[in-house]
Protein backbone atom coordinates (compact mmCIF):
# COMPACT_ATOMS: atom_id res chain seq x y z
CA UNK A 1 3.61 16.76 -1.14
CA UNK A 2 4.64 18.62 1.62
CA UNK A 3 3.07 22.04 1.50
CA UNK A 4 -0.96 21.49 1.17
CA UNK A 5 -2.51 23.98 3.62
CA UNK A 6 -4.28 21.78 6.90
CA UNK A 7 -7.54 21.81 5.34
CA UNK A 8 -7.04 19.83 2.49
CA UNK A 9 -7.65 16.43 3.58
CA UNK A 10 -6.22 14.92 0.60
CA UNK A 11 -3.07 16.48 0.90
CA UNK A 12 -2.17 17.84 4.68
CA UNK A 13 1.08 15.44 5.43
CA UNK A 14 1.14 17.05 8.87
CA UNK A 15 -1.38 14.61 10.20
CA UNK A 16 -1.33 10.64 11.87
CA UNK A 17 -3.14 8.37 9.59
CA UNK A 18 -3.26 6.19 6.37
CA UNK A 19 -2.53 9.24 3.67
CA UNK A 20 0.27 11.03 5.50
CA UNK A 21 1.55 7.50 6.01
CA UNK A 22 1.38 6.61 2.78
CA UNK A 23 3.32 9.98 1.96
CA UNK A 24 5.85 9.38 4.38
CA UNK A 25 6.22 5.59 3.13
CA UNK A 26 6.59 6.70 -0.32
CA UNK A 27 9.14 9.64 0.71
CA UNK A 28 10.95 7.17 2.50
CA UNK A 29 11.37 4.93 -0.76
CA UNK A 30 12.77 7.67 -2.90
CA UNK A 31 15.04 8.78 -0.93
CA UNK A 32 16.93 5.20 -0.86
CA UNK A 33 16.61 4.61 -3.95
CA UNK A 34 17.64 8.16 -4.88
CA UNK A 35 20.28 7.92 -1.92
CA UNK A 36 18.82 11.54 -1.26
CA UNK A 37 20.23 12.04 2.24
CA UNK A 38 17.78 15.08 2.44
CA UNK A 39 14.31 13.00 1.69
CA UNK A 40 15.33 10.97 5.38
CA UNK A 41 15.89 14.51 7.25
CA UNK A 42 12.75 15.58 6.19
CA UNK A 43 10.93 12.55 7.89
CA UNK A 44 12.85 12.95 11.01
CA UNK A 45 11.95 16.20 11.46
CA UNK A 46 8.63 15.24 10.13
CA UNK A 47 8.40 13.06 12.50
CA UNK A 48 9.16 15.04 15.84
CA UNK A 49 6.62 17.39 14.53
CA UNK A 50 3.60 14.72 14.89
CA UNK A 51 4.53 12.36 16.94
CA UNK A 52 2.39 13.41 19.62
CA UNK A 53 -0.45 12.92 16.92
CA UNK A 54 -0.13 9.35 17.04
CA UNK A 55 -0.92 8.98 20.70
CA UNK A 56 -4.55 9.97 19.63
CA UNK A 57 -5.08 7.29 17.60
CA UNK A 58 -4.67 3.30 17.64
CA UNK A 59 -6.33 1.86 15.01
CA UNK A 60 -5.15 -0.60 11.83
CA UNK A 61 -5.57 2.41 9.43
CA UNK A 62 -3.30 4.55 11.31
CA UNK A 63 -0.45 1.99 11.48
CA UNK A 64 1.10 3.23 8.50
CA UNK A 65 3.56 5.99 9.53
CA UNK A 66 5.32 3.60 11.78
CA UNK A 67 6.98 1.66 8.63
CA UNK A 68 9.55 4.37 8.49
CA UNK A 69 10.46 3.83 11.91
CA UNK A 70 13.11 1.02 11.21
CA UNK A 71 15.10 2.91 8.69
CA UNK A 72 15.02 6.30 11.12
CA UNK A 73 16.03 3.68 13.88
CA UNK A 74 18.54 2.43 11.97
CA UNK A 75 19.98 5.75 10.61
CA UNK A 76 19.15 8.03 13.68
CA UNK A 77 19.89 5.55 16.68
CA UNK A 78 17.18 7.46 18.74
CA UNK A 79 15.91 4.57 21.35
CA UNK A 80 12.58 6.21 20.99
CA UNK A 81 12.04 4.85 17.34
CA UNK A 82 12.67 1.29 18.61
CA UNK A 83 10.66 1.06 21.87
CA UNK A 84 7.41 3.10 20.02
CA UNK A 85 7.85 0.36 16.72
CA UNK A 86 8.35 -2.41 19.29
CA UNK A 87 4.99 -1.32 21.73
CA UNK A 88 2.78 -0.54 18.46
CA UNK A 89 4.17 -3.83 16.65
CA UNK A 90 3.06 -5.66 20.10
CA UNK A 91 -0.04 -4.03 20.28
CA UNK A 92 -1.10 -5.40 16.68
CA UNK A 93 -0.23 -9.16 17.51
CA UNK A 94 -1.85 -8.96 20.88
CA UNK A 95 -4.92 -6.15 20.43
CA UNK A 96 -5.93 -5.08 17.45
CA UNK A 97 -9.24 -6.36 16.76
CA UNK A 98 -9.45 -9.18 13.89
CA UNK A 99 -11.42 -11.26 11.91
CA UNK A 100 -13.29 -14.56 12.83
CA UNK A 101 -11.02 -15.89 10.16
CA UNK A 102 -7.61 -14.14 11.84
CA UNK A 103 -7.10 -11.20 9.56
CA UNK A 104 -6.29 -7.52 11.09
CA UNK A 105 -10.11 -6.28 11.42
CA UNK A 106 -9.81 -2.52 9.16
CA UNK A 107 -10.20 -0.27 11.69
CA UNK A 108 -10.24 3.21 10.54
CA UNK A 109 -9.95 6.50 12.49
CA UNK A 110 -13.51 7.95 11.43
CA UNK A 111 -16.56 7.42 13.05
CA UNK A 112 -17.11 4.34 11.10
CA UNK A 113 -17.52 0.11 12.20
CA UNK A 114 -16.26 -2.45 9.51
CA UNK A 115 -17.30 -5.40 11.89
CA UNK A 116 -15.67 -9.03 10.93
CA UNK A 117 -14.13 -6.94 7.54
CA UNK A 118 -10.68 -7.51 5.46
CA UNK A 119 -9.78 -4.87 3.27
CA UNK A 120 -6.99 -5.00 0.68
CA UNK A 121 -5.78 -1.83 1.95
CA UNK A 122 -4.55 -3.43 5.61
CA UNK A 123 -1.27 -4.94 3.68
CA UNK A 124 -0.18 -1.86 2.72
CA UNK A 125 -1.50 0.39 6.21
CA UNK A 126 -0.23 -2.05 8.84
CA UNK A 127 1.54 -4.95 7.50
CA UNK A 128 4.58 -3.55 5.76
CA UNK A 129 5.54 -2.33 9.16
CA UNK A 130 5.05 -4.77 11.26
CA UNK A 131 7.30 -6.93 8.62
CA UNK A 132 10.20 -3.88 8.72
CA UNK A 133 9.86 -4.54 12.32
CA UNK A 134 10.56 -7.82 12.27
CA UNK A 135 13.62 -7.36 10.02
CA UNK A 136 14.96 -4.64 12.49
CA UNK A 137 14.69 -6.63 15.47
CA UNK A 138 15.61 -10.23 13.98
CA UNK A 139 12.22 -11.33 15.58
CA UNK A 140 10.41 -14.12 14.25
CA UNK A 141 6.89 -13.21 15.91
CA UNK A 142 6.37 -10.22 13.98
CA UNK A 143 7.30 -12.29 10.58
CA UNK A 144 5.30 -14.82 11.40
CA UNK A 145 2.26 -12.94 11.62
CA UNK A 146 3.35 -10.99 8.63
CA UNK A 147 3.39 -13.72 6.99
CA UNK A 148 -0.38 -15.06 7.68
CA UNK A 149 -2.09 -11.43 7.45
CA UNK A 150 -0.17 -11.82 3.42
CA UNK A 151 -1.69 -15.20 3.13
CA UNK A 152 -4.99 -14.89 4.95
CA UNK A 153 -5.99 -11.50 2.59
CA UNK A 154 -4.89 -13.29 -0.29
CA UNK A 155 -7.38 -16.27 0.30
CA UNK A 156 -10.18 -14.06 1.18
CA UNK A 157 -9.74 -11.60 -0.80
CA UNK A 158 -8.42 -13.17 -4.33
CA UNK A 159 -10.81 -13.80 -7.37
CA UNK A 160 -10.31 -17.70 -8.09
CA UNK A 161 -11.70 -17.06 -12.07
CA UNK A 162 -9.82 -13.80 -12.61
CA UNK A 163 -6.83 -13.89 -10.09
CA UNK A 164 -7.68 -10.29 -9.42
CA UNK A 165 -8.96 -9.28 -6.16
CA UNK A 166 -11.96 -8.09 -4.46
CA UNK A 167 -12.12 -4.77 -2.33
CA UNK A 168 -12.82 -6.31 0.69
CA UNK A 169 -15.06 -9.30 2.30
CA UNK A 170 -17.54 -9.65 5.13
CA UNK A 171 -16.70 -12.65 7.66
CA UNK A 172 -19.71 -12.34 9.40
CA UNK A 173 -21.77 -12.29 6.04
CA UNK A 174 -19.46 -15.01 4.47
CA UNK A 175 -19.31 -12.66 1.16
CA UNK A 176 -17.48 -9.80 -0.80
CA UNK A 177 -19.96 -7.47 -0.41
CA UNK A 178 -20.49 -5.30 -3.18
CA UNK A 179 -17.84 -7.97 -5.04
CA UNK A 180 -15.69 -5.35 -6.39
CA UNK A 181 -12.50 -5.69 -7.98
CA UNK A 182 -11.32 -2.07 -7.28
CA UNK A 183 -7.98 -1.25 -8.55
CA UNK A 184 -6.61 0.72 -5.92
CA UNK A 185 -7.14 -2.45 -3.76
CA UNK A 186 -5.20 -4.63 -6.03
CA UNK A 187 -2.23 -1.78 -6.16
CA UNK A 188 -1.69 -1.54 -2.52
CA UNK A 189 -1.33 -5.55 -2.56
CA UNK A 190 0.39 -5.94 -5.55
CA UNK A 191 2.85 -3.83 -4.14
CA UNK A 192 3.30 -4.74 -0.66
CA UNK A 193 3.84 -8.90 -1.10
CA UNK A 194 7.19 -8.26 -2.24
CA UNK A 195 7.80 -5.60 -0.13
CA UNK A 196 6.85 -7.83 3.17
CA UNK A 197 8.20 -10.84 1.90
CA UNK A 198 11.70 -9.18 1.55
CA UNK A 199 11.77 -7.99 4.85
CA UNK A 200 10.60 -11.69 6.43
CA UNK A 201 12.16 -13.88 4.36
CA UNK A 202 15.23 -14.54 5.90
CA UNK A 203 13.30 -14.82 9.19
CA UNK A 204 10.02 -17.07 8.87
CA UNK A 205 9.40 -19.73 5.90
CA UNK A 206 7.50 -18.04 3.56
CA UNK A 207 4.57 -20.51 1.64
CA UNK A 208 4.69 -21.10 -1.65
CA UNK A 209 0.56 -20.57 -1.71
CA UNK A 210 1.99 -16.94 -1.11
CA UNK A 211 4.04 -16.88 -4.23
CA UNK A 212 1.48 -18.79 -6.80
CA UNK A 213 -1.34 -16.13 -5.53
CA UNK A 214 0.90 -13.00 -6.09
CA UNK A 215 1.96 -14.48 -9.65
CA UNK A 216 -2.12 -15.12 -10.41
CA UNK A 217 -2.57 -11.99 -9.29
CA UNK A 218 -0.32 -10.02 -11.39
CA UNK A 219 -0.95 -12.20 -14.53
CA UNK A 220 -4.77 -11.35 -14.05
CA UNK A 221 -4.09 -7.35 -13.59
CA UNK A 222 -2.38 -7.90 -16.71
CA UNK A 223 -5.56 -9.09 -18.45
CA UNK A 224 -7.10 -5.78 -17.77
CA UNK A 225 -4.03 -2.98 -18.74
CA UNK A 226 -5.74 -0.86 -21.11
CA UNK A 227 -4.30 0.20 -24.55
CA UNK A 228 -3.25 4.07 -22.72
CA UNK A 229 -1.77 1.60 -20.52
CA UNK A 230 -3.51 2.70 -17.15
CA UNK A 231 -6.62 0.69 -15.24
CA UNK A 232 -9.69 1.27 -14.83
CA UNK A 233 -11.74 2.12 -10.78
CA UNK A 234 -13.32 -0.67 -11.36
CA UNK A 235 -10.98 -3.65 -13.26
CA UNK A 236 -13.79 -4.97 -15.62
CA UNK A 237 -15.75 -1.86 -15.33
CA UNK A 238 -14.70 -0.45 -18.69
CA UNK A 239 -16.76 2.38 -18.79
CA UNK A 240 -15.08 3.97 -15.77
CA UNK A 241 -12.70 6.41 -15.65
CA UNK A 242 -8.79 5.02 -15.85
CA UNK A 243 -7.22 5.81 -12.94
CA UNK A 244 -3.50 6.99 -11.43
CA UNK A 245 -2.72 6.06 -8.14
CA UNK A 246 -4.23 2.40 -8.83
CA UNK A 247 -2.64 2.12 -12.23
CA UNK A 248 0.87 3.13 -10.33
CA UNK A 249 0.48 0.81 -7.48
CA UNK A 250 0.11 -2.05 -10.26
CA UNK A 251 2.90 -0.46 -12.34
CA UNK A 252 5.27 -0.12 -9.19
CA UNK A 253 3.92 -3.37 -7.37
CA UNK A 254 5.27 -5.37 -10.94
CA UNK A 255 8.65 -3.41 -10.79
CA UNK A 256 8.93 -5.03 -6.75
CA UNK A 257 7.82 -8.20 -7.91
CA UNK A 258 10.28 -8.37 -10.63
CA UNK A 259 13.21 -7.85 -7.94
CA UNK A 260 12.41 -10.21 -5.98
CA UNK A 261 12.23 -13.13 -8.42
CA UNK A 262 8.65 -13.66 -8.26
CA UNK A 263 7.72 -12.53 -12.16
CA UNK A 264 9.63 -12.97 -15.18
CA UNK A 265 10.93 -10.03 -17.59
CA UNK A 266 8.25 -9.67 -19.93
CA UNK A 267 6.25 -7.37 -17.23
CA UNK A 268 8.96 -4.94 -17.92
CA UNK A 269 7.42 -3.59 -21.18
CA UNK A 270 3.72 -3.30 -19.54
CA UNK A 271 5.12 -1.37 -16.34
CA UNK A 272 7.03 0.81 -18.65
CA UNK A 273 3.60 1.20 -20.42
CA UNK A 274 1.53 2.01 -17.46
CA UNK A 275 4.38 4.74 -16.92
CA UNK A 276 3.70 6.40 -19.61
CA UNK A 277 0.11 6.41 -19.41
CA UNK A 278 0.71 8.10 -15.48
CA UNK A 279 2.72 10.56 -16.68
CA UNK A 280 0.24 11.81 -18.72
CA UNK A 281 -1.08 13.02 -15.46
CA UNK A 282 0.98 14.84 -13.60
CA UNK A 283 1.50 18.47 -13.70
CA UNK A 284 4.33 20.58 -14.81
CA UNK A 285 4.44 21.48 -10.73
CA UNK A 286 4.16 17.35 -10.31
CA UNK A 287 0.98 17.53 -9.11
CA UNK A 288 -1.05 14.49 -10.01
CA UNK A 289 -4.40 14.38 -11.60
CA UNK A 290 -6.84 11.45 -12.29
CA UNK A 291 -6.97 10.26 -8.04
CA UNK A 292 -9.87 8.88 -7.15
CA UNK A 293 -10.93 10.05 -3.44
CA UNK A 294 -10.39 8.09 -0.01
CA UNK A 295 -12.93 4.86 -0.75
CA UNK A 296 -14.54 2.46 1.28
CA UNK A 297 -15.81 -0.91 0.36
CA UNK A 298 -18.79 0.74 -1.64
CA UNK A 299 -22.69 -0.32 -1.32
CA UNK A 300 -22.48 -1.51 -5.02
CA UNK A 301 -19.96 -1.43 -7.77
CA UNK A 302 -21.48 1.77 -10.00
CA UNK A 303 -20.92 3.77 -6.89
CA UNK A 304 -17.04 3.93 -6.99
CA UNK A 305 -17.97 5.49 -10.10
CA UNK A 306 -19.16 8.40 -8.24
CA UNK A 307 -16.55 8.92 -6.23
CA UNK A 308 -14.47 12.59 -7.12
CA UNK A 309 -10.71 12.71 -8.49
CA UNK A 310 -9.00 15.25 -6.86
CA UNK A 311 -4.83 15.44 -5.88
CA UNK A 312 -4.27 13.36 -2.58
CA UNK A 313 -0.84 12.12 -1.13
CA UNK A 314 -1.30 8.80 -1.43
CA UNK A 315 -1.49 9.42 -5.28
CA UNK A 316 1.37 11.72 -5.18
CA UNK A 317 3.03 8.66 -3.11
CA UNK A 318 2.29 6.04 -5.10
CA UNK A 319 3.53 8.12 -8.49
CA UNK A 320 6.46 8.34 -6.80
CA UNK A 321 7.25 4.79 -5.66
CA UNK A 322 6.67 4.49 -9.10
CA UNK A 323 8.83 6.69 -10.65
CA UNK A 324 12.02 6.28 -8.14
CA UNK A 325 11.09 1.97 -8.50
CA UNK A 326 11.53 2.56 -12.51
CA UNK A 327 14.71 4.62 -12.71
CA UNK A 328 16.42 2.54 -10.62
CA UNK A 329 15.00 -0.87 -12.59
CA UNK A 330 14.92 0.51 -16.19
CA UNK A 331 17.68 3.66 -15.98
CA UNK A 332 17.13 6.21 -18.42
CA UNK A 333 15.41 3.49 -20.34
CA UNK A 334 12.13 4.63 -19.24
């Protein structure tokens, strides 16, 4: 994860946006769980070298570095951590462009306008931090809103026949555009409800509409596990190739929901399942195979069919969430 040369898009951690952060995030989770002192000095450092990087950008997408501000706030003491967490968690409540309906517009760092749009993929880029912020500074503002962007994505984006969700949906057009149910979408929200809702719970009532979507949710994913134990791109598109970072997401997002109390045992045997069917994919050098590329909300559904599999960090991130989330829920179990 941390030696792709700059040109590989897919890979290059030393960069300020949604797949470094999602690196970084997933770093940052092994090396608590692992209590591998040497994973946090690596995103100090990793830190001081990009820093300046983030002043370029401002944009929903790119929020997702700052989650491992907290925890290097927390560990380092460095002022700096706080006061750049506290401005950028400001700037969200106050700036960051939204929908009609009050959702975090997706605002992405290429040259690119998703006007009145919710993606699935804001939980995970923007609103995990801005609930670790929340947690670090015992402020109810940032839970609060961390709280409605959960909710407000879950209405627009959730399936009410399936309990699956969409990729994304159109405010101004009032639909889900090419309708969707992408699995990488459902892995970064599968995975961050339990993750935000640990962090605000102690500091903002959390709704119960919260709770019966996530559980609808995960039920319906479970619908769709196939026998290798892996997802399809496409949920119900069964002709599509299975893929890895989705199918960990879901895997990893059922071992969070688990420990917080929000799905009974019996998931246990189907993440354990979908583990097996990931490791199938990675590399003796860990690399992993089977990631579909960086994806927008697609014109129509065969078209994230064409989109190439190649080795990107947030695939590499999301095995690994995976993996550290297992061995510390199943032990040598798995």
């Amino acid at each position: 994860m941390i030696d792709a040369p700059a040109d590989d898009w897919g890979m290059n951690i030393e960069n300020w946006d949604w797949v470094p952060g999602v690196g970084v995030i997933s770093i940052l989770e092994y090396g608590q769980l692992a209590g591998d002192a040497t994973a946090i000095e690596y995103l100090r450092r990793w830190t001081e070298r990009n820093k300046h990087k983030s002043e370029q950008v401002k944009v929903i997408n790119s929020m997702a570095p700052y989650a491992i501000f907290p925890t290097l706030y927390r560990i380092t003491g460095e002022r700096w951590y706080l006061d750049t967490a506290t401005k950028i968690g400001d700037w969200m409540l106050t700036e960051a462009p939204r929908t009609h309906d009050g959702a975090f517009e997706h605002t992405v760092t290429e040259d690119a306008q998703f006007s009145d749009q919710a993606w699935a993929d804001t939980l995970f880029m923007a609103v995990i931090f801005l609930a670790r912020l929340a947690r670090l500074t015992g402020d109810s503002k940032y839970a609060k809103e961390a709280e409605f962007q959960l909710l407000v994505h879950l209405r627009l984006l959730q399936d009410p026949e399936t309990g699956v969700l969409f990729h994304g949906w159109n405010g101004a057009e009032g639909n889900h555009m090419s309708a969707a149910r992408w699995a990488r979408a459902n892995a970064w929200v599968i995975l961050s409800a339990p993750w935000i809702a640990a962090e605000i719970k102690d500091l903002t009532p959390l709704s119960d509409e919260i709770i019966e979507r996530y559980q609808q949710l995960a039920a319906g994913l479970r619908q769709y596990q196939r026998e290798s134990g892996l997802w399809n791109t496409v949920l119900d598109q069964s002709k599509f190739a299975e893929e890895t970072s989705g199918s960990a997401g879901i895997a990893a997002g059922w071992l969070a929901g688990m420990r917080i109390g929000w799905l009974d045992p019996t998931y246990k045997e189907a993440a354990e399942k979908a583990l097996q069917g990931v490791e199938e994919f990675i590399d003796p050098d860990g690399t992993v195979q089977g990631v579909s590329g960086g994806t927008p909300v697609m014109p129509d559904i065969p078209a994230y069919h064409q989109i190439p599999c190649y080795p990107t960090l947030y695939g590499q991130g999301l095995v690994l969430i995976l993996l550290s989330l297992a061995y510390t829920e199943m032990g040598e179990s798995m």
